[in-house]
Protein backbone atom coordinates (compact mmCIF):
# COMPACT_ATOMS: atom_id res chain seq x y z
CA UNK A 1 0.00 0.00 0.00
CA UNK A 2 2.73 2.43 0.72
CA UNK A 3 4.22 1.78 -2.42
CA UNK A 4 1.25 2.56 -4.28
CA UNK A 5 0.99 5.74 -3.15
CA UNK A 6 4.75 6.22 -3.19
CA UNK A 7 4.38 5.86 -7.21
CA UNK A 8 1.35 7.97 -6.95
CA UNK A 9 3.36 10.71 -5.68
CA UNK A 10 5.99 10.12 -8.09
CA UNK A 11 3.76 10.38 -11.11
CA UNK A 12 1.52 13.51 -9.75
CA UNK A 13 4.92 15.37 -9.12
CA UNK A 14 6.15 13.92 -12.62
CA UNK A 15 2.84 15.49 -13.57
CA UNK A 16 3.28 18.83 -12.24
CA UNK A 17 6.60 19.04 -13.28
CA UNK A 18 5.90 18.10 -16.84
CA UNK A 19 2.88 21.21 -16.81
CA UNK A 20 5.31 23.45 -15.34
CA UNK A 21 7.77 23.00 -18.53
CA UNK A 22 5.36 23.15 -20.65
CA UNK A 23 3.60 26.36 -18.96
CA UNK A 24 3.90 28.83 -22.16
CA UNK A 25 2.74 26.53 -25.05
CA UNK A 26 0.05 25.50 -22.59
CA UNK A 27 -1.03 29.23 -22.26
CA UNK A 28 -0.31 29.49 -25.75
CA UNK A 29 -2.86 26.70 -26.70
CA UNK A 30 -5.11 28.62 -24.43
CA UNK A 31 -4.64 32.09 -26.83
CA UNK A 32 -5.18 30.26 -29.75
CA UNK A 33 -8.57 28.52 -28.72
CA UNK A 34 -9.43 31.82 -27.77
CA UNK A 35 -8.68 33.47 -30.85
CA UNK A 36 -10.37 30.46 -32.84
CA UNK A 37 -13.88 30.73 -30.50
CA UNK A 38 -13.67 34.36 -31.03
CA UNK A 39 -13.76 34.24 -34.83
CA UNK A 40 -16.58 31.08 -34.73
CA UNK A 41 -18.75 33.75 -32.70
CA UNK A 42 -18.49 36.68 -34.76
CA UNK A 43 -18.48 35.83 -37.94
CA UNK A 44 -19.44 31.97 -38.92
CA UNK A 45 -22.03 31.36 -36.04
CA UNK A 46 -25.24 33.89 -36.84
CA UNK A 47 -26.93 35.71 -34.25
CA UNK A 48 -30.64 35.62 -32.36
CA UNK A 49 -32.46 37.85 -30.60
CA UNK A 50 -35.80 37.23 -28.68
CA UNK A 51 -38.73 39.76 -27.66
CA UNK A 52 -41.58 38.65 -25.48
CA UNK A 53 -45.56 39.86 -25.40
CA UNK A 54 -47.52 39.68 -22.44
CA UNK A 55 -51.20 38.43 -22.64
CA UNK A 56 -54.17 38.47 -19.80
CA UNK A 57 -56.70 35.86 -20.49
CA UNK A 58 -59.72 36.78 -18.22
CA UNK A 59 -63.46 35.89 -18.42
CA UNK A 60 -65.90 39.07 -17.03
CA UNK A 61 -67.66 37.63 -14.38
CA UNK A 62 -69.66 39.85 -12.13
CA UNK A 63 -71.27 37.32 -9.98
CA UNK A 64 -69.48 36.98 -6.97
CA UNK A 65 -70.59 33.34 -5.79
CA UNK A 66 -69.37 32.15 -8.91
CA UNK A 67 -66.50 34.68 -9.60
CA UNK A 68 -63.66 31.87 -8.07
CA UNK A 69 -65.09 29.06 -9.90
CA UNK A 70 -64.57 31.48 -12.90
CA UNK A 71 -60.79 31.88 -12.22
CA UNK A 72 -60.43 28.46 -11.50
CA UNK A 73 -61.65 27.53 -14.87
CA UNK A 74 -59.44 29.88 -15.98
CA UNK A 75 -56.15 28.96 -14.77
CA UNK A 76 -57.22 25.60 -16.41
CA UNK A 77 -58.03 26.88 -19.75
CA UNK A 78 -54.06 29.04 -20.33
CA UNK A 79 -52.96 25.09 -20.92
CA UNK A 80 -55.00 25.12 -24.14
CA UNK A 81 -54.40 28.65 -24.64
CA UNK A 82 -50.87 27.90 -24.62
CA UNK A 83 -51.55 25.05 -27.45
CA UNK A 84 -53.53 27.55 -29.94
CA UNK A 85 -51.03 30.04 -30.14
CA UNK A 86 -48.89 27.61 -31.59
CA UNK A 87 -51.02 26.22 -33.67
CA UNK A 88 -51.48 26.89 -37.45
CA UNK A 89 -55.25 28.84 -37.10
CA UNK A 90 -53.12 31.39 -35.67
CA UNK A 91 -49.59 31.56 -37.11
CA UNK A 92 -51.31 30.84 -40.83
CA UNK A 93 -52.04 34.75 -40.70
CA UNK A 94 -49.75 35.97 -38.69
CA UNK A 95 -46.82 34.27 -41.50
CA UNK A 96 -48.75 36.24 -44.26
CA UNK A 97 -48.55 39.64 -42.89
CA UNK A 98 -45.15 39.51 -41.40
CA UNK A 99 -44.02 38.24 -44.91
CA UNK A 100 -45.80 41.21 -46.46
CA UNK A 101 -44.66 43.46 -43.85
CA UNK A 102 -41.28 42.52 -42.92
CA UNK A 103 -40.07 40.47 -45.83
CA UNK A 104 -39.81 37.66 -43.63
CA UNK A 105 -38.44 34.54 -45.50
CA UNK A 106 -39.26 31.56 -42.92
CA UNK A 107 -41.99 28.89 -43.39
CA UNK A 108 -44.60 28.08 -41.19
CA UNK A 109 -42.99 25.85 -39.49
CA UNK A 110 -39.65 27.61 -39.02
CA UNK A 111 -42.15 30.12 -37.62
CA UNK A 112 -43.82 27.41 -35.16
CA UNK A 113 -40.20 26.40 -34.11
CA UNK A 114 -39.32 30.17 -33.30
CA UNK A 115 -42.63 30.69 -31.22
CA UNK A 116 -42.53 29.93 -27.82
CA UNK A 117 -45.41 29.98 -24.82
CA UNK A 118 -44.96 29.75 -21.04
CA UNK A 119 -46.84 30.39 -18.34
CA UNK A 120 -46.19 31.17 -14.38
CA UNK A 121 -47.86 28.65 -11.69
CA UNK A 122 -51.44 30.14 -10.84
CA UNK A 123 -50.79 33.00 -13.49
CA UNK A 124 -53.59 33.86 -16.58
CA UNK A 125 -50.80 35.97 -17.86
CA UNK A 126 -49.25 34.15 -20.95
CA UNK A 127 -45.64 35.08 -22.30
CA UNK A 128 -44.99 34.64 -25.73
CA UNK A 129 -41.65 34.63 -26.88
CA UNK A 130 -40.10 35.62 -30.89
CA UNK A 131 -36.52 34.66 -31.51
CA UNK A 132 -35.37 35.58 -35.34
CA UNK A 133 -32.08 37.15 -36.54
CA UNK A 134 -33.28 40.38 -36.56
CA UNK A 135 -34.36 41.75 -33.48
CA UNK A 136 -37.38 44.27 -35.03
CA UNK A 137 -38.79 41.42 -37.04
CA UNK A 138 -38.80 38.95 -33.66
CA UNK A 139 -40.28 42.25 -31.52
CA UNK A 140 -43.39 42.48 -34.82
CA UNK A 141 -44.00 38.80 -34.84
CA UNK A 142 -44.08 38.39 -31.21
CA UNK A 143 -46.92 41.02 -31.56
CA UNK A 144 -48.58 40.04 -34.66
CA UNK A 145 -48.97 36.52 -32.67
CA UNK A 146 -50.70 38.48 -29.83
CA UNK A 147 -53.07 40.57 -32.06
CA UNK A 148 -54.29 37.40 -33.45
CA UNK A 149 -54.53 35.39 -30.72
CA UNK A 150 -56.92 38.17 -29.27
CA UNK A 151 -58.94 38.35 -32.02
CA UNK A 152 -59.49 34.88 -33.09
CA UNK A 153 -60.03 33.22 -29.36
CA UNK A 154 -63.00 35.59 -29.04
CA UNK A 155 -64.82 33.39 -31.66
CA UNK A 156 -63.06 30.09 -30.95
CA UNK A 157 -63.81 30.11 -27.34
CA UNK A 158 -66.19 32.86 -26.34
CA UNK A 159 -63.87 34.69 -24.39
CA UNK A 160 -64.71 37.69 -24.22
CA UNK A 161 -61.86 39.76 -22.24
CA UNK A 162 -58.15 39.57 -23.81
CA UNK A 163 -55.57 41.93 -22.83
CA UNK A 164 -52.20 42.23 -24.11
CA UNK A 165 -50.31 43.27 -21.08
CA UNK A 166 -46.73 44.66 -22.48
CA UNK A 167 -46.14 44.56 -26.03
CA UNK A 168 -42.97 43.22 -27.56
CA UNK A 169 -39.60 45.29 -28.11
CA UNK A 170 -36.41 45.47 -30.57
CA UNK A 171 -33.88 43.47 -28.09
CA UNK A 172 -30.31 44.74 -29.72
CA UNK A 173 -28.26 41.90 -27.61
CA UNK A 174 -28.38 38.59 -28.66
CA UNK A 175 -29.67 35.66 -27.42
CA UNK A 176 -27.51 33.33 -29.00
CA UNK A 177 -24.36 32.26 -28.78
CA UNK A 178 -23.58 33.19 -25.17
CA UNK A 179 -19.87 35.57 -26.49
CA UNK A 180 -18.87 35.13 -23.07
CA UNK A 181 -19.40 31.27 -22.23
CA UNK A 182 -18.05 30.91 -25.51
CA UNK A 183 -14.83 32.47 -25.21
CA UNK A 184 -14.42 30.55 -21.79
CA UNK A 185 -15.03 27.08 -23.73
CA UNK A 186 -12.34 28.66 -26.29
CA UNK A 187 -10.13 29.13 -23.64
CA UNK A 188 -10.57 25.94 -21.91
CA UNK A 189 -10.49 23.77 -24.72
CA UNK A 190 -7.12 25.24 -26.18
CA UNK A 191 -5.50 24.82 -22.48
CA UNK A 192 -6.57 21.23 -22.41
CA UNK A 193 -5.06 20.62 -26.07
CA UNK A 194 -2.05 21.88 -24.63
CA UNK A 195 -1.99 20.25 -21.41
CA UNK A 196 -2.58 16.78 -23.80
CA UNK A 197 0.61 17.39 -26.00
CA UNK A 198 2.69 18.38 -23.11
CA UNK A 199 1.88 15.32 -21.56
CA UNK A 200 1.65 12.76 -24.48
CA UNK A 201 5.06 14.80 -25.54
CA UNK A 202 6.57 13.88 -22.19
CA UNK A 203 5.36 10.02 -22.31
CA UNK A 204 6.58 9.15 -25.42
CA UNK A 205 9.96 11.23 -24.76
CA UNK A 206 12.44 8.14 -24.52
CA UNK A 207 15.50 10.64 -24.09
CA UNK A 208 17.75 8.94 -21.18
CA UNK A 209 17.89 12.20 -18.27
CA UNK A 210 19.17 10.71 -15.27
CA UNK A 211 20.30 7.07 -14.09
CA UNK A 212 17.40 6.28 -12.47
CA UNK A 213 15.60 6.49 -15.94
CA UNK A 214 17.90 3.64 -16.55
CA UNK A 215 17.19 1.87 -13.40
CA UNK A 216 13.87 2.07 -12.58
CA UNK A 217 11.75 2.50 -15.70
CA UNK A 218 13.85 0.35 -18.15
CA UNK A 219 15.31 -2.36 -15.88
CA UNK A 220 19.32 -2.02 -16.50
CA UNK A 221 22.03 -2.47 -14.13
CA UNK A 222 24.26 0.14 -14.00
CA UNK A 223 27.81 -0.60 -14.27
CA UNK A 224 29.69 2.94 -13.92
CA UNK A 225 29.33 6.82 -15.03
CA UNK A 226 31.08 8.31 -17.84
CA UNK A 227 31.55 12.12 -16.71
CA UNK A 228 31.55 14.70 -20.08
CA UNK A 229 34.92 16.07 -20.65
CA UNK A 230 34.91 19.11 -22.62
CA UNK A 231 37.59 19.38 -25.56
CA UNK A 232 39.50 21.86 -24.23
CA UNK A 233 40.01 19.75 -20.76
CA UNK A 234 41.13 16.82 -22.71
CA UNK A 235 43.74 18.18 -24.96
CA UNK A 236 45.33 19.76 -21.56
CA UNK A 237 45.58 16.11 -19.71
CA UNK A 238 46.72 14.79 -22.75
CA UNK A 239 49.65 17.80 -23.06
CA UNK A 240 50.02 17.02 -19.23
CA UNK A 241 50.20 13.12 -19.91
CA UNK A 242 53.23 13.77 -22.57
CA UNK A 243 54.84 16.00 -20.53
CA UNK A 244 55.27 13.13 -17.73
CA UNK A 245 56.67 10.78 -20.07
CA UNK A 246 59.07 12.92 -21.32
CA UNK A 247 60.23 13.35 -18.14
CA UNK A 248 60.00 9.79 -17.43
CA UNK A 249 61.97 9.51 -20.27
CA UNK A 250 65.05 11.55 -19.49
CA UNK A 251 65.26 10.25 -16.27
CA UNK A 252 66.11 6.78 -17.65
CA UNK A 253 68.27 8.36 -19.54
């Protein structure tokens, strides 16, 4: 057991020492998957914006004894309320006039796909949300879906009190992509490339550093060290080597 984590401490400290090295092309990676997410955002990934109507179903209902029974039904009607503003009785006329009026290019069901309807718990207020690429035609069809709504659920379900509580508005920031989270990802995902070579760089590096390279990881005995002697060094033992056996030399003579 010791031993385990012996070699576990071994190989994190290998670990940290190999991301240490490797600290500026790992920081470097990180630029560069910036700079890449960057350019993705601005200029190949296209941009949404969203604007959301308000609308007040409410029946009139002046009859106090049966005024809560009223609301009740009412909170349990916005579930098919919901389901008809999505639905093609409605969006059929809103896509013709917002392709008349704002050239809009979509079919109906890119337009059913854009449309989206929520509603609060115990609310009979009903959001309806517009996300496009351009932030004035979401705002118009967001309200084009409201002025419809209000005037065809009179006749479809004798209701006879619609409000629309806010209307939409031009949203100039986008929805979609997040720039920020984006960026981040950029900048995670080019430090994590980095960390990857430095490591795979360092595990596949069979360059012999030290003796116990030797020793431990390949399994040889060692039988000595060879010091480096510069060139310099050895020419001077070698002038130093003559000069003794010249004068060993003319000694014996």
């Amino acid at each position: 057991m010791v031993k385990e984590n012996e070699e576990t401490v071994i190989d994190l400290g290998r670990l940290l020492l190999t991301l240490k090295k490797n600290l500026f092309s790992i920081i470097a990676w990180a630029v560069v998957g910036l700079i890449i997410s960057l350019v993705v955002l601005f200029i190949f990934i296209e941009p949404k914006y969203s604007a959301t109507t308000d609308i007040l179903v409410n029946q009139k209902n002046d009859n106090v004894q049966t005024q809560y029974a009223a609301q009740q039904a009412d909170l349990g009607a916005v579930t098919t309320y919901e389901d008809i503003l999505k639905r093609s009785v409605i969006l059929s006329p809103v896509l013709k006039e917002v392709r008349a009026r704002d050239n809009y290019k979509g079919s109906l069901g890119d337009l059913q796909k854009s449309v989206s309807v929520s509603n609060e718990t115990n609310s009979k207020i009903i959001s309806v949300t517009v996300t496009d690429k351009d932030a004035y035609t979401a705002a118009d069809v967001a309200n084009t879906v409201a002025k419809t709504f209000k005037e065809k659920i009179v006749k479809m379900m004798k209701i006879d009190n619609v409000t629309i509580v806010s209307s939409a508005k031009p949203n100039a920031t986008p929805v979609f992509p997040k720039k920020t989270l984006g960026a981040l990802v950029g900048i995670v995902l080019g430090a994590l490339i980095g960390v990857a070579i430095a490591i795979v760089r360092e595990l596949t590096d069979k360059t012999v550093k030290d003796m116990n390279f030797l020793t431990d990881e390949v399994g040889l005995t060692s039988l000595g060290t060879v010091f480096h002697i510069e060139d310099d060094d050895s020419f001077a033992a070698v002038e130093v080597l003559n000069e003794n056996r010249e004068a060993t030399r003319t000694k014996r003579v």
